[in-house]
Structure formats: C-alpha cells, structure tokens
Protein backbone atom coordinates (compact mmCIF):
# COMPACT_ATOMS: atom_id res chain seq x y z
CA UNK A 1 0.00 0.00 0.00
CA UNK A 2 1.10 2.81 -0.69
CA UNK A 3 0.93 6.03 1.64
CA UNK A 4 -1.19 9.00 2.21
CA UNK A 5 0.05 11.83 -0.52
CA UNK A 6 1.56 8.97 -2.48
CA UNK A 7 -0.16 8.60 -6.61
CA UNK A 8 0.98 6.55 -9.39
CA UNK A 9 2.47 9.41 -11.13
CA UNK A 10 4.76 10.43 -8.08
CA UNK A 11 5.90 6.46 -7.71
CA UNK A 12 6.07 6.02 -11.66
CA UNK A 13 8.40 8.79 -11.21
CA UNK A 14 11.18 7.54 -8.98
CA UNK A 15 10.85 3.97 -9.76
CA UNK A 16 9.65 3.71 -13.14
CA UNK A 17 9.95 -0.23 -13.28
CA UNK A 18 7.66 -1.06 -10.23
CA UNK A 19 5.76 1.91 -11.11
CA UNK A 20 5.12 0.84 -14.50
CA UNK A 21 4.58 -2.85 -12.66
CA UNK A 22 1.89 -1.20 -10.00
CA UNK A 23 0.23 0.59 -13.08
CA UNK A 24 -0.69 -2.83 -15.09
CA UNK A 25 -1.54 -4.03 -11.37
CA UNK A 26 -4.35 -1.60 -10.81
CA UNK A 27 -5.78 -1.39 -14.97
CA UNK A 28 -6.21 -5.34 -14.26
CA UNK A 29 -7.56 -5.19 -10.77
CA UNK A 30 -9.25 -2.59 -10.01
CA UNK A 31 -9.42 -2.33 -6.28
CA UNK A 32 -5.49 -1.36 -6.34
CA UNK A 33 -6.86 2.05 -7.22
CA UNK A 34 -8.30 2.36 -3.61
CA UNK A 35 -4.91 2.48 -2.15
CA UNK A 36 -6.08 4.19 1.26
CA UNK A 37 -8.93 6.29 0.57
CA UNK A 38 -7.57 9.29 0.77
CA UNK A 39 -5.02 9.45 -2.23
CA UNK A 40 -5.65 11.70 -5.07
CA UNK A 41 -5.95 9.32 -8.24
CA UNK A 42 -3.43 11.16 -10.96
CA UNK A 43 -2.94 9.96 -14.21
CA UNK A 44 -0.03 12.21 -15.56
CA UNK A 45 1.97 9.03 -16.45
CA UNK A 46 -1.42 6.93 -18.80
CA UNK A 47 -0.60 9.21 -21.93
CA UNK A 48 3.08 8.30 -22.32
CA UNK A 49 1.73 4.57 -21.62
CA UNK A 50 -0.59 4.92 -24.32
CA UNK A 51 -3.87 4.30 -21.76
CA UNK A 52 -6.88 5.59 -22.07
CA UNK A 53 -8.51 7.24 -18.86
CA UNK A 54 -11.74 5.09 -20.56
CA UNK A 55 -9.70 2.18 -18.71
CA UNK A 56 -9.61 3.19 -15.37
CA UNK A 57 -12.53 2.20 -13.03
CA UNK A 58 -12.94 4.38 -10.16
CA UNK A 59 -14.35 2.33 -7.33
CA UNK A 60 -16.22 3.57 -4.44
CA UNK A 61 -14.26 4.47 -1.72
CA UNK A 62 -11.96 7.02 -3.69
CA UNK A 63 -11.34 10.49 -2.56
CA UNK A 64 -14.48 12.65 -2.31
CA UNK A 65 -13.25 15.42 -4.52
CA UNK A 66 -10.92 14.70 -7.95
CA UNK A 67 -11.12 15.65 -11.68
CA UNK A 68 -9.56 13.17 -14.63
CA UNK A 69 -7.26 14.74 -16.60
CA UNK A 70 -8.77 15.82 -19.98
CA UNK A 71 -8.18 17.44 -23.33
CA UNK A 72 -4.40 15.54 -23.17
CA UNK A 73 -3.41 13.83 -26.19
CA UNK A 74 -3.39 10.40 -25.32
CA UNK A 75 -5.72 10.02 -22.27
CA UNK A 76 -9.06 9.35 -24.61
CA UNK A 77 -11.18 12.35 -23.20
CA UNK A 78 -12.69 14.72 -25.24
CA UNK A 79 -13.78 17.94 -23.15
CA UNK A 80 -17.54 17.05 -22.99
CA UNK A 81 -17.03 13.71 -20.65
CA UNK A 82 -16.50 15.59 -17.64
CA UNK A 83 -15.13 13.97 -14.94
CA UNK A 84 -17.94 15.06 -11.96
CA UNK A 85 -17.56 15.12 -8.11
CA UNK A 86 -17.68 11.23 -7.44
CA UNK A 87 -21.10 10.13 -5.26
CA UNK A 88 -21.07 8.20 -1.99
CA UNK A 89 -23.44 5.49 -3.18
CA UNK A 90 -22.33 2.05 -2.66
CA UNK A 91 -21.82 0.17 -5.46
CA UNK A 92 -22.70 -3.03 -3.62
CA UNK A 93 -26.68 -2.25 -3.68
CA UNK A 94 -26.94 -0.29 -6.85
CA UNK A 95 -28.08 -1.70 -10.04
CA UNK A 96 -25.05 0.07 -11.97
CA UNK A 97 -21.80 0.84 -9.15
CA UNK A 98 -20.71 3.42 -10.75
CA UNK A 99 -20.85 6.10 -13.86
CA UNK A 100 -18.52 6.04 -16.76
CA UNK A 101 -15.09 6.22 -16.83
CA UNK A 102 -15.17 9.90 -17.51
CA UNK A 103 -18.41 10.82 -16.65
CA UNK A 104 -19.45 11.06 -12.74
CA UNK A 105 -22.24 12.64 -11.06
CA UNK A 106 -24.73 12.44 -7.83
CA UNK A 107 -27.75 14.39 -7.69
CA UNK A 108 -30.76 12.30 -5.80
CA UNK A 109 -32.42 9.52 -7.79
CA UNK A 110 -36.02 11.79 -6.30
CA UNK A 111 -37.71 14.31 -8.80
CA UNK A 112 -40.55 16.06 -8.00
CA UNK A 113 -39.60 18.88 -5.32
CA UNK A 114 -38.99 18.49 -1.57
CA UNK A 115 -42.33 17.93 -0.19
CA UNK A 116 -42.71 14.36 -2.87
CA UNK A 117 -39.13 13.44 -1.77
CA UNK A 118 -40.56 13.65 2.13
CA UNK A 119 -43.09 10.86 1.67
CA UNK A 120 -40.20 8.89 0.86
CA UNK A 121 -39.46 8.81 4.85
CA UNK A 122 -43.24 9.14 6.19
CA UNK A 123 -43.74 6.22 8.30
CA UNK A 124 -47.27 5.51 6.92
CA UNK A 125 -47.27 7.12 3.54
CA UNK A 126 -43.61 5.57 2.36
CA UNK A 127 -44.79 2.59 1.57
CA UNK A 128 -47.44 3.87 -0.64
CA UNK A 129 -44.98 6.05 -2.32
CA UNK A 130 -42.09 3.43 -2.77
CA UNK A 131 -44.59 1.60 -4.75
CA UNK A 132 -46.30 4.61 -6.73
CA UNK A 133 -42.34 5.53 -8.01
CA UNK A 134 -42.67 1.37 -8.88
CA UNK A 135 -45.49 1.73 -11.42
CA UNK A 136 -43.57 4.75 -12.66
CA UNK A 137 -39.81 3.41 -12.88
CA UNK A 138 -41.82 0.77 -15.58
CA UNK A 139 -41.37 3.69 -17.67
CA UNK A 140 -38.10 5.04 -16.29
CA UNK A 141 -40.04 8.12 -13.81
CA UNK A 142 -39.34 8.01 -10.07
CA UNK A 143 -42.56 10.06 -8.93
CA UNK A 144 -45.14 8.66 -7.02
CA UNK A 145 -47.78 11.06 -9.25
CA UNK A 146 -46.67 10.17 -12.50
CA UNK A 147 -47.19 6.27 -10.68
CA UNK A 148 -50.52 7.42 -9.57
CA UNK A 149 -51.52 8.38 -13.15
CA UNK A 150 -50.27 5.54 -15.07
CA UNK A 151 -52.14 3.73 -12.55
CA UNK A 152 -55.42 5.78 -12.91
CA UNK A 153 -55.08 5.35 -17.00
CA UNK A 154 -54.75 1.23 -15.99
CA UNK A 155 -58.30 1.70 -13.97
CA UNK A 156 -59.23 3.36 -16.70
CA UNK A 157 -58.93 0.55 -19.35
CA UNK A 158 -60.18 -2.11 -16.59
CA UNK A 159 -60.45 -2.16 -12.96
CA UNK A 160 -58.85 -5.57 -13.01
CA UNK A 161 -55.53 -4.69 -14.55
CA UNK A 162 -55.26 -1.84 -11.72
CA UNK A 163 -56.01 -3.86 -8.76
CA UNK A 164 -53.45 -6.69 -10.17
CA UNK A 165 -50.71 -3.93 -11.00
CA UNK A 166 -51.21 -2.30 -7.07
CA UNK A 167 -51.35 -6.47 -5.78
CA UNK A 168 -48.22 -6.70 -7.63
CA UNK A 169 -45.92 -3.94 -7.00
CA UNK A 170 -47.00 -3.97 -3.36
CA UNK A 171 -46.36 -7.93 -3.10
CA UNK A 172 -42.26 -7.12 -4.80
CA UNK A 173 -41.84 -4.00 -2.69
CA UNK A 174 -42.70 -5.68 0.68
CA UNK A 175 -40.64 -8.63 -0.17
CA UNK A 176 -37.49 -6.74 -0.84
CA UNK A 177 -38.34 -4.54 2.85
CA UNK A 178 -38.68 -7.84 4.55
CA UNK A 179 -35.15 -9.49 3.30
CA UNK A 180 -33.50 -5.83 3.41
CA UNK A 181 -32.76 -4.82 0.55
CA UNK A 182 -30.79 -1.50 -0.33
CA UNK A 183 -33.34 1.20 1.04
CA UNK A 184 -32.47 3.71 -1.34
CA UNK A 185 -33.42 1.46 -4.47
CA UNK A 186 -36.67 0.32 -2.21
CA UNK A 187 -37.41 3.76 -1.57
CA UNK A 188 -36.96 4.38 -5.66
CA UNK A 189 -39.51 2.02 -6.51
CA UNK A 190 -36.74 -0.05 -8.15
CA UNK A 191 -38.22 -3.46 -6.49
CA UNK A 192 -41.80 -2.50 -7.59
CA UNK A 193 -41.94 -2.76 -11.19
CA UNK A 194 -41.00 -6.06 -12.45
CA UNK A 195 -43.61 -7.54 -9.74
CA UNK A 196 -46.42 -4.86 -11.01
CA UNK A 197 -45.25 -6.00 -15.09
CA UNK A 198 -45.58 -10.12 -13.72
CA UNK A 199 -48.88 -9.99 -12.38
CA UNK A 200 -49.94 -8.33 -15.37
CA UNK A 201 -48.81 -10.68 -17.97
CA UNK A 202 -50.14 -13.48 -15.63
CA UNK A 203 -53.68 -11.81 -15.69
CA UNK A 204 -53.39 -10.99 -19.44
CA UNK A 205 -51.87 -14.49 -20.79
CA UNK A 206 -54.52 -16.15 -18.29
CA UNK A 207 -57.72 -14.29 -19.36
CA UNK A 208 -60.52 -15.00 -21.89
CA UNK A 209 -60.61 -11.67 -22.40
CA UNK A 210 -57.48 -10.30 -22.78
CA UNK A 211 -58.74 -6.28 -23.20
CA UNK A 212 -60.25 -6.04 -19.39
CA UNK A 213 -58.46 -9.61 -17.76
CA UNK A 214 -60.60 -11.84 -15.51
CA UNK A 215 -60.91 -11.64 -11.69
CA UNK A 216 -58.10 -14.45 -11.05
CA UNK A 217 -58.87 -17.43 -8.87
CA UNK A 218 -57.19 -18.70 -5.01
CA UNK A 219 -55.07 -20.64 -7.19
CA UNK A 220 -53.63 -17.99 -9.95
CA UNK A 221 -53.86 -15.57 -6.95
CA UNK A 222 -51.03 -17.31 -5.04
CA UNK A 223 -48.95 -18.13 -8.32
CA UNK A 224 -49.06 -14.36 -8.87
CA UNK A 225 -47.69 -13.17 -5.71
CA UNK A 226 -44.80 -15.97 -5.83
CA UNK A 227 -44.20 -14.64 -9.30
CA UNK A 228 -43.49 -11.16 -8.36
CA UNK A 229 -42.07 -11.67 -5.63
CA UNK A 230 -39.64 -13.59 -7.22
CA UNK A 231 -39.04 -10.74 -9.55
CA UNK A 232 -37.01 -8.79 -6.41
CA UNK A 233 -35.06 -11.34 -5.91
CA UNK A 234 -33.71 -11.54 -9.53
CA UNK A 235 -33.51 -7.91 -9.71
CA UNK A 236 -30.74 -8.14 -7.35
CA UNK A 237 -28.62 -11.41 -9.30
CA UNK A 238 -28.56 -9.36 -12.29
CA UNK A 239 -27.97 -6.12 -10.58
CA UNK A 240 -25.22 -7.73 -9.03
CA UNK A 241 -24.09 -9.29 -12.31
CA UNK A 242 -24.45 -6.65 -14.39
CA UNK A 243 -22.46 -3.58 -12.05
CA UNK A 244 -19.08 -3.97 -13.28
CA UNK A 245 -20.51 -3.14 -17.07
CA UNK A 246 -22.52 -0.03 -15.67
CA UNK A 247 -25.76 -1.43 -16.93
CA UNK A 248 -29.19 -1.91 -15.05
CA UNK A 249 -31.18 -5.28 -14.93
CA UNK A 250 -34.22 -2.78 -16.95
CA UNK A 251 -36.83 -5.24 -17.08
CA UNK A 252 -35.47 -8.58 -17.67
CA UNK A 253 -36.31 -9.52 -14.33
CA UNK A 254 -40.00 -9.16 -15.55
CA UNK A 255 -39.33 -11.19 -18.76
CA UNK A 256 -37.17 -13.66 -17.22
CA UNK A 257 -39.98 -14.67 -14.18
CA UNK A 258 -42.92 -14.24 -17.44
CA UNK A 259 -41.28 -16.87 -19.05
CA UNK A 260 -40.82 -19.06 -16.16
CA UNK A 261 -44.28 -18.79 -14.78
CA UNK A 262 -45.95 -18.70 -18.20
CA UNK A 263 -44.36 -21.85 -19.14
CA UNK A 264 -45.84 -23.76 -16.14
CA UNK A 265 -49.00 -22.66 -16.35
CA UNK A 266 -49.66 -24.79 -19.78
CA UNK A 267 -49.25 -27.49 -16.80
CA UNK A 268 -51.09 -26.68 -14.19
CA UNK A 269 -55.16 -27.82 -14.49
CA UNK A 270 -56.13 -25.27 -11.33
CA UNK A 271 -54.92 -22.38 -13.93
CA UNK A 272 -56.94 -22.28 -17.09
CA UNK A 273 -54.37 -20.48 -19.57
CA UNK A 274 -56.53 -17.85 -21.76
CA UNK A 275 -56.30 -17.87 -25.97
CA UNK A 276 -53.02 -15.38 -25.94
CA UNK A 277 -51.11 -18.57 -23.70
CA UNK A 278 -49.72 -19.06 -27.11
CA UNK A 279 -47.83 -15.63 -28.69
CA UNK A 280 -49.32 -12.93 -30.87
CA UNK A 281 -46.57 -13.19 -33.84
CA UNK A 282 -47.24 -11.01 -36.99
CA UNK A 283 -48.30 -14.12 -38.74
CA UNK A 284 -51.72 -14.68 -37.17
CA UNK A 285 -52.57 -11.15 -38.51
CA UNK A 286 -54.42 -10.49 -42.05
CA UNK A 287 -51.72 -8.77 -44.71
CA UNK A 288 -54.70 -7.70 -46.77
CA UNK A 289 -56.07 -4.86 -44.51
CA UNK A 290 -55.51 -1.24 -45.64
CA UNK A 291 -53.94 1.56 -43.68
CA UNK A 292 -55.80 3.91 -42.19
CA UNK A 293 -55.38 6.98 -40.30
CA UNK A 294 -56.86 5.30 -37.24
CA UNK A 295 -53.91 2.90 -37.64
CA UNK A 296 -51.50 5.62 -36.79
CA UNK A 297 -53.02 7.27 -33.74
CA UNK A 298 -54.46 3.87 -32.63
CA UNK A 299 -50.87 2.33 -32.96
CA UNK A 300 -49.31 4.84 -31.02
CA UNK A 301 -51.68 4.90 -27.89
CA UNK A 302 -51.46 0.86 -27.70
CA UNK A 303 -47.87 1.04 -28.34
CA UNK A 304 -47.73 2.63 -24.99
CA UNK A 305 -50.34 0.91 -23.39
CA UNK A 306 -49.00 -1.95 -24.46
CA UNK A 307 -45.96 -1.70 -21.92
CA UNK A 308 -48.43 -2.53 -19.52
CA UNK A 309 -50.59 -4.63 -21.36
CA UNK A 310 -53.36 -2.37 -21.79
CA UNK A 311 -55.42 -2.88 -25.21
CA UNK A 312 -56.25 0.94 -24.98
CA UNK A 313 -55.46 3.57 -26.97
CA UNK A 314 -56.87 6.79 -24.78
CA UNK A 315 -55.55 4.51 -21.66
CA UNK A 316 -52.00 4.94 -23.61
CA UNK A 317 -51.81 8.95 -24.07
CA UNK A 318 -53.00 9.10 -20.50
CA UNK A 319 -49.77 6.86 -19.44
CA UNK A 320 -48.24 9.01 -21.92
CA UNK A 321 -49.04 12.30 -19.72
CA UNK A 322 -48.32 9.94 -16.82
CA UNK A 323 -44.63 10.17 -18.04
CA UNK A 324 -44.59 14.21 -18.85
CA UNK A 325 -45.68 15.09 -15.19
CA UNK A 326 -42.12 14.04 -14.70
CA UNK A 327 -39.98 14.36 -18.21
CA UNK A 328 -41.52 16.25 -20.97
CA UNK A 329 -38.10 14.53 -22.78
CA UNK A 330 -39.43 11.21 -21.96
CA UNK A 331 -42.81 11.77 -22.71
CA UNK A 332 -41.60 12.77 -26.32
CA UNK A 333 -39.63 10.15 -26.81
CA UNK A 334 -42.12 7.23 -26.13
CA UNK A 335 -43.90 9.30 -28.31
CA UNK A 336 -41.04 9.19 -30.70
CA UNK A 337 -40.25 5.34 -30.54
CA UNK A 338 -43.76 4.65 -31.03
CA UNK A 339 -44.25 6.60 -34.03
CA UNK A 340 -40.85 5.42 -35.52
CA UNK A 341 -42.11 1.79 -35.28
CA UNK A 342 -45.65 2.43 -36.85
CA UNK A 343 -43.55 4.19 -39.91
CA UNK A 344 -40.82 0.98 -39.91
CA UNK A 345 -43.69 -1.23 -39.54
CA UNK A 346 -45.80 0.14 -42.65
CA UNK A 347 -43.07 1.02 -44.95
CA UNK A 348 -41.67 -2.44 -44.40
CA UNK A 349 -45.25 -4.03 -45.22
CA UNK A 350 -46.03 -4.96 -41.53
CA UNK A 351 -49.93 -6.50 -41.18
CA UNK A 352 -52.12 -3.11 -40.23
CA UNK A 353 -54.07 -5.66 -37.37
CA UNK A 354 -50.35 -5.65 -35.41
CA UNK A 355 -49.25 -1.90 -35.88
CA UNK A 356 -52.74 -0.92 -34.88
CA UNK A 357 -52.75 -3.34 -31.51
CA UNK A 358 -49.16 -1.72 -30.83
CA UNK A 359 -47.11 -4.88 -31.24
CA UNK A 360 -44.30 -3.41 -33.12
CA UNK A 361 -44.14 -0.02 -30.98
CA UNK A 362 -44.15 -1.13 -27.28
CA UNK A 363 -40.33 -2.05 -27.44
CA UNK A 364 -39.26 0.53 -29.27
CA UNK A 365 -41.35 3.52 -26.97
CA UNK A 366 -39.61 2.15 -23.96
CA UNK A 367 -35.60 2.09 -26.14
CA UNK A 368 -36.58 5.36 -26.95
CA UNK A 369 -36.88 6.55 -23.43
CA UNK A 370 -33.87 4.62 -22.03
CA UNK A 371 -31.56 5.68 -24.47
CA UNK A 372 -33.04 8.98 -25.07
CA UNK A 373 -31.43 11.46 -22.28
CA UNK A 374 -32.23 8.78 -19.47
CA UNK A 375 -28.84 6.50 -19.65
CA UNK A 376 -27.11 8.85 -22.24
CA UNK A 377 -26.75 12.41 -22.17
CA UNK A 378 -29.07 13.93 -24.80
CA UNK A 379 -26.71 15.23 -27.94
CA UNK A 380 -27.05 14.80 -31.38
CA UNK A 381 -25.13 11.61 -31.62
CA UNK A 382 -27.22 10.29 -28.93
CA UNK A 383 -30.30 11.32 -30.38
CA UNK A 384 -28.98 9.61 -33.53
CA UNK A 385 -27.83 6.41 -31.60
CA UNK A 386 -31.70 6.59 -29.96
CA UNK A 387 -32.77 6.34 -33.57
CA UNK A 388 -30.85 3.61 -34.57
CA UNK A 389 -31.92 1.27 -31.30
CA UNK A 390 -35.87 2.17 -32.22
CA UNK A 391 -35.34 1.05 -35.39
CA UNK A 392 -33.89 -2.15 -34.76
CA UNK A 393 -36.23 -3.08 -31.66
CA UNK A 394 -38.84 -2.72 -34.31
CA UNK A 395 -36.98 -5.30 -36.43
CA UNK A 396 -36.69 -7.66 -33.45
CA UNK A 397 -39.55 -7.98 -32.02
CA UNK A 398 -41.43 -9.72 -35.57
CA UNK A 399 -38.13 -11.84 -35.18
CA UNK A 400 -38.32 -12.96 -31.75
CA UNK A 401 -42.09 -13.10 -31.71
CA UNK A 402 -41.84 -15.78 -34.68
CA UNK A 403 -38.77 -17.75 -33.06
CA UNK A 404 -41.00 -17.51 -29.83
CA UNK A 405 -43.65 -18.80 -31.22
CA UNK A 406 -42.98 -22.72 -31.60
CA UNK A 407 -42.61 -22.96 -28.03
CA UNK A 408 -45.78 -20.59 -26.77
CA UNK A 409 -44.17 -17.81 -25.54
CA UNK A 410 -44.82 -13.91 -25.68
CA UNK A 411 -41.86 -11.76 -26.81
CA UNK A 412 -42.56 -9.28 -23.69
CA UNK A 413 -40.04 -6.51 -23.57
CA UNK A 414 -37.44 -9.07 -24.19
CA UNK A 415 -36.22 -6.94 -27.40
CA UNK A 416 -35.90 -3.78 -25.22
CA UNK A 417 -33.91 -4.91 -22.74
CA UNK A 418 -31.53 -7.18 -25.60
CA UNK A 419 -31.13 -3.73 -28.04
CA UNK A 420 -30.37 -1.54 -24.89
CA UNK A 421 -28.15 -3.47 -23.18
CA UNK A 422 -26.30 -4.23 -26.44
CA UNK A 423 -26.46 -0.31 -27.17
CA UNK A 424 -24.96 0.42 -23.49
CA UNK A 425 -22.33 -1.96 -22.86
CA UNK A 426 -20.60 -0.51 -25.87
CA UNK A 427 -21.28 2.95 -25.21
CA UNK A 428 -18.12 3.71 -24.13
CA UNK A 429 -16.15 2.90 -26.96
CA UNK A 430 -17.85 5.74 -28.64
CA UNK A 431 -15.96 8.98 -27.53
CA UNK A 432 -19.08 11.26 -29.27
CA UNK A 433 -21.89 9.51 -26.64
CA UNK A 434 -21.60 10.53 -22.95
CA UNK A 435 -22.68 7.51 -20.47
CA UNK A 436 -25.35 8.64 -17.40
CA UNK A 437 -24.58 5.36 -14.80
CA UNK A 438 -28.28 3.89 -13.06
CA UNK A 439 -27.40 4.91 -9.93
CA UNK A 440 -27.37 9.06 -11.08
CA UNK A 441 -29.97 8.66 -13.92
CA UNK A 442 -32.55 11.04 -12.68
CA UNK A 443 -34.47 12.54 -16.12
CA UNK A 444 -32.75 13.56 -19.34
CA UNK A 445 -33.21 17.24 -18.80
CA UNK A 446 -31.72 17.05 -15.37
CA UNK A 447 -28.97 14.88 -16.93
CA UNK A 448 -28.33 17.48 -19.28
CA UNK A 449 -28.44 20.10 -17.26
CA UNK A 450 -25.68 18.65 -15.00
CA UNK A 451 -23.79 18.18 -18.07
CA UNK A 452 -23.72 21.09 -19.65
CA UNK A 453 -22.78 23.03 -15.76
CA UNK A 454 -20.07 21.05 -15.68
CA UNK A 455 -18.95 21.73 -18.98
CA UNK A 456 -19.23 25.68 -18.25
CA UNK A 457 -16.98 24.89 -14.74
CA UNK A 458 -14.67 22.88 -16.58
C-alpha cells in the first residue's frame, strides 16, 4: 500500500519499473486504485503509456473530490465527458456501481420537489410512495404522481388490470423490505416494477378476455404473488451481475420470471391459460387490410399501453401524460419510438391488425426513453444512436415473436432490454456519446443540465 500523498504518477516517477509494474496491477484489478482512501488518483503518467482514462474504473471508496485529466493527447477524453464530483453510493446495492469512466455525477435519484421526496421517509405514507415511483420506474419516472396516473389510465382501461398492477408492486416491494434490501433502491420504486409487469402478464396471458383480464382465482392468486415476488429477488442477481458493465437489470427480471411462470401454467389444471397462452406473432394477422389513419393514432396509444398490457389507446396517451408530469423529454420520446415503429412497420409491409394493436411499438417507446437522455446524455449523436436502437427493436420484435412462437411464448419486452443493453455496454467505446450510470440517472433534462454546468466549470 502505498501512503497518504503517495499517486501513481509520483511512484512512476522515482521507480519507473515497479511503477510501471503497479500501473498494469491496478488497470487489471481494479481495487489497487483504492490504495487508502484518501489518495488523489493522478494519471499524468497513462498518456506516455498509451492508456486511455476510458480504462480506469474508479471504485467507491476514492477520494471525495478529484477531476480526470482531460483534453491531453493520449488520455481518450474529449472535453464534454466531464469527470464530476464522485457520489457516496455504494456500489454493492446499486443496479449500476458506478458512472462512466469519464463521466461522474450524484444528484438524488427523487424528482418532484422536496415535499414528494418527504413521503419517501413518512412512516405511513412511504410505503405507498415506494410503490407509486414502482409503477412509474416501468417507464423510467421516479414520482409517485406520474405512478398514480399511469395507474389511474390502468383503472381506466379495466379495474382488473389496476387492482393486479397495485397487488403486484405492493407484493415485490414488501418482499425486498422484509429481506432488506438496499433502502435507497426500495425507496426508488426499483423493487416494484417487475412484480407490477408479472402480475400483469399473468392476468393478461390467463384471461378469456385479454382487453379487461378476468378476476383471477385462489389458485392464480397465489402463483401471482410468488411470481413477483420472485421478480425482487432476480432484480438483485442481475444487478449484481451486471455492475461492473454499468448497466441496469431494466426489465429482464420481468421477462425472465414471465417466461418461467408462463411456461408452467400450460401445466397446471387449477390455472386455465386464456387464448393469448400461445404468442401474438405477426403471422396470425391479415396482410390484406388497408392503412388507415386510425392505424397511426391507434398504434401509437397501444404502443404505450402496451408496456403494460393495456389494449387501450386513450388509456395509452394518459400513461403518456403519466410520463410528462415528470420528463416532458421522456414523454416525447415514447412518443417518438412509437411513431418510428408504426412508420418501420408500414413502410416495411407490416400486417395493419399488429401496428394498430401496438405490437411493433411497445419495445421501441420504452428504447426510446432509455436511451433517449435517461442512460445517455441527450446530444445529437445520442439522439442519432436513440434512432438507430428504435429502429432495430422494431426489427426484433417480428423476429423474436416468430422464433418464440414454436414454443408458446410472448416476446414481452425481451427486445428492449436485448437492443439496450447491447447499445450500453458498448457505449463507451464511442468517444461522441456521454454515459449517465443507473445509480445518477434522474431525467434527461436534469442529466443534461448537469452536463452542460459542468462543462461551463470545466
């Protein structure tokens, strides 16, 4: 170890052997750059090394206060990834331990002014707003209203789909309180939507009617809870698994338990599996039906609605304006990714029946908003790099619904979460896209706003 005022440049310096040896030490194992906690991190000697500062992982731990040496030829960081005041946050308990390489910053995961942030720590009301953020982190929005309307525009479609998104975002909070989970991400509503998104597809894969669901039996009841509960629990595995790339679990969790659950149900006699048990795949639609105008705006509202399984266009701009209580950004862009996929869908010769339901748009509404300003600072490349994931989670989703649908299953939001992971983990080998980490994501305008301040101080 070495000692308090002691860097890799100084040691470099005098012994430039062991130096260079400690160097190659702590770019293959990270947790050499601790060193004591209280030594600046330097990296004067990386350019004549020929290593980029996109390299170096900063763990938590490190000095409160330190800036990454930029605009040097050699160190790989252009003036606009700034390096920001480095957060407290564990990186233990969050689904992403830390920002990118050369872009750091902490502002609190809570939008929505002081006195929304304060039911966070009410002794009766938390609870109630930990799982109000969980109906709105479905859609990437920590506030408990913009929960509380996405939940109204559910009631709204059917009374049924509400009560079994409240059962099941209450059922995955509590479960994550009781085996003590990370409060902050409990207090995000980070354990509450995968459980909502579960009993939801259970209701909607186990219904006659899939538009309004069906009042679900003792049995289905019990399978539901187990199923979202489950979901916290694989929250945390792939939170855990996926840290060291900077990438949340999004809403595999969801996708992963679906699958899982959905499957056994075709087994179970005490659960009568409805008529969309087996997948809606672009082949079951009619190619001969004309486009219509009512195929656009239809398309888009279900696109949205769709996310939460809601066969309802008004019930979709409503979840829509859900989302622009807290991001005006995000609201555009699920806008955005939903009207993208309608145009893919018909230019490419798409069946109107499946644009119209929303099929092709739900995926791509919800890549829009993650890569749109939420996990990457909102730029034109970004905006162009947005584009490009729409387009292709369009694509995807007629692919994996027809690979899917030999063995029964619903594509989900599988092809979100595959096209955005895939778009993040190489983000930073892109020097023009600037990386926001999960754990300081708050909304792409406060993103940018951070962004561009510390561009001005820098």
């Amino acid at each position: 170890m070495q000692g308090p005022g002691r860097n890799v440049s100084e040691h470099y310096a005098e012994k430039p052997d062991t130096g260079c040896l400690r160097l190659l030490l702590c770019l293959k194992y990270p947790t050499w750059l601790q060193w004591n906690h209280s030594v600046p991190l330097q990296f004067q000697c990386l350019p004549a090394l020929g290593v980029s500062c996109r390299s170096i992982q900063i763990l938590p731990g490190t000095p409160e206060a330190f800036q990454a040496q930029r605009d040097t030829p050699g160190t790989g960081c252009p003036a606009r990834l700034v390096a920001f005041q480095k957060n407290d946050r564990t990186a233990v308990n969050s689904s992403a331990p830390s920002a990118g390489p050369c872009y750091r910053a902490r502002v609190p995961l809570a939008v929505g002014g002081k006195a929304l942030n304060a039911l966070k720590e009410h002794p009766v009301f938390g609870f109630v707003d930990w799982c109000l953020r969980g109906i709105g982190q479905v859609v990437f929005q920590n506030n408990p209203v913009s929960g509380l309307i996405i939940l109204g525009a559910l009631f709204f479609n059917s009374p049924i789909y509400g009560a079994i998104a409240v059962f099941g975002v209450v059922i995955s909070t509590a479960t994550a309180v009781l085996l003590q989970a990370d409060k902050g991400l409990i207090r995000d509503g980070l354990f509450g939507f995968n459980g909502a998104l579960v009993a939801l597809a259970l209701i909607a894969f186990t219904s006659e009617d899939f538009h309004y669901g069906a009042v679900p039996s003792v049995y289905l009841t019990v399978y539901i809870a187990f199923g979202s509960a489950m979901t916290a629990m694989v929250f945390t595995s792939l939170a855990n698994l996926l840290g060291p790339h900077r990438v949340a679990p999004l809403t595999m969790p969801f996708v992963l338990v679906g699958w899982l659950f959905l499957f056994a149900v075709l087994k179970f006699h005490s659960i009568d599996a409805g008529p969309l048990a087996k997948p809606v795949s672009p082949t079951q639609y009619d190619g001969t039906v004309q486009y219509t105008l009512a195929t656009w705006y239809k398309g888009i509202g279900n696109a949205i609605g769709q996310i939460f399984f809601q066969d309802n266009w008004i019930s979709g701009y409503l979840i829509v304006l859900g989302i622009a209580v807290n991001s005006r950004v995000s609201a555009i862009m699920a806008l955005l990714g939903a009207n993208v996929a309608a145009f893919v869908a018909v230019v490419y010769g798409a069946p109107e029946g499946a644009i119209s339901d929303g099929l092709f748009g739900y995926n791509s509404a919800l890549t829009a908003i993650a890569l749109g300003g939420f996990f990457l600072v909102l730029t034109p490349a970004s905006a162009l790099y947005t584009l490009f994931g729409v387009v292709v989670s369009t694509w995807l989703w007629a692919s994996v619904a027809i690979f899917l649908e030999p063995i029964g299953m619903p594509v989900l939001t599988s092809t979100f979460v595959i096209v955005t992971w895939l778009m993040l983990i190489g983000v930073n080998g892109f020097a023009a896209l600037v990386p926001v980490a999960p754990a300081d994501a708050v909304t792409p305008e406060a993103n940018r706003r951070r962004y561009l301040k510390a561009l001005r101080e820098g």
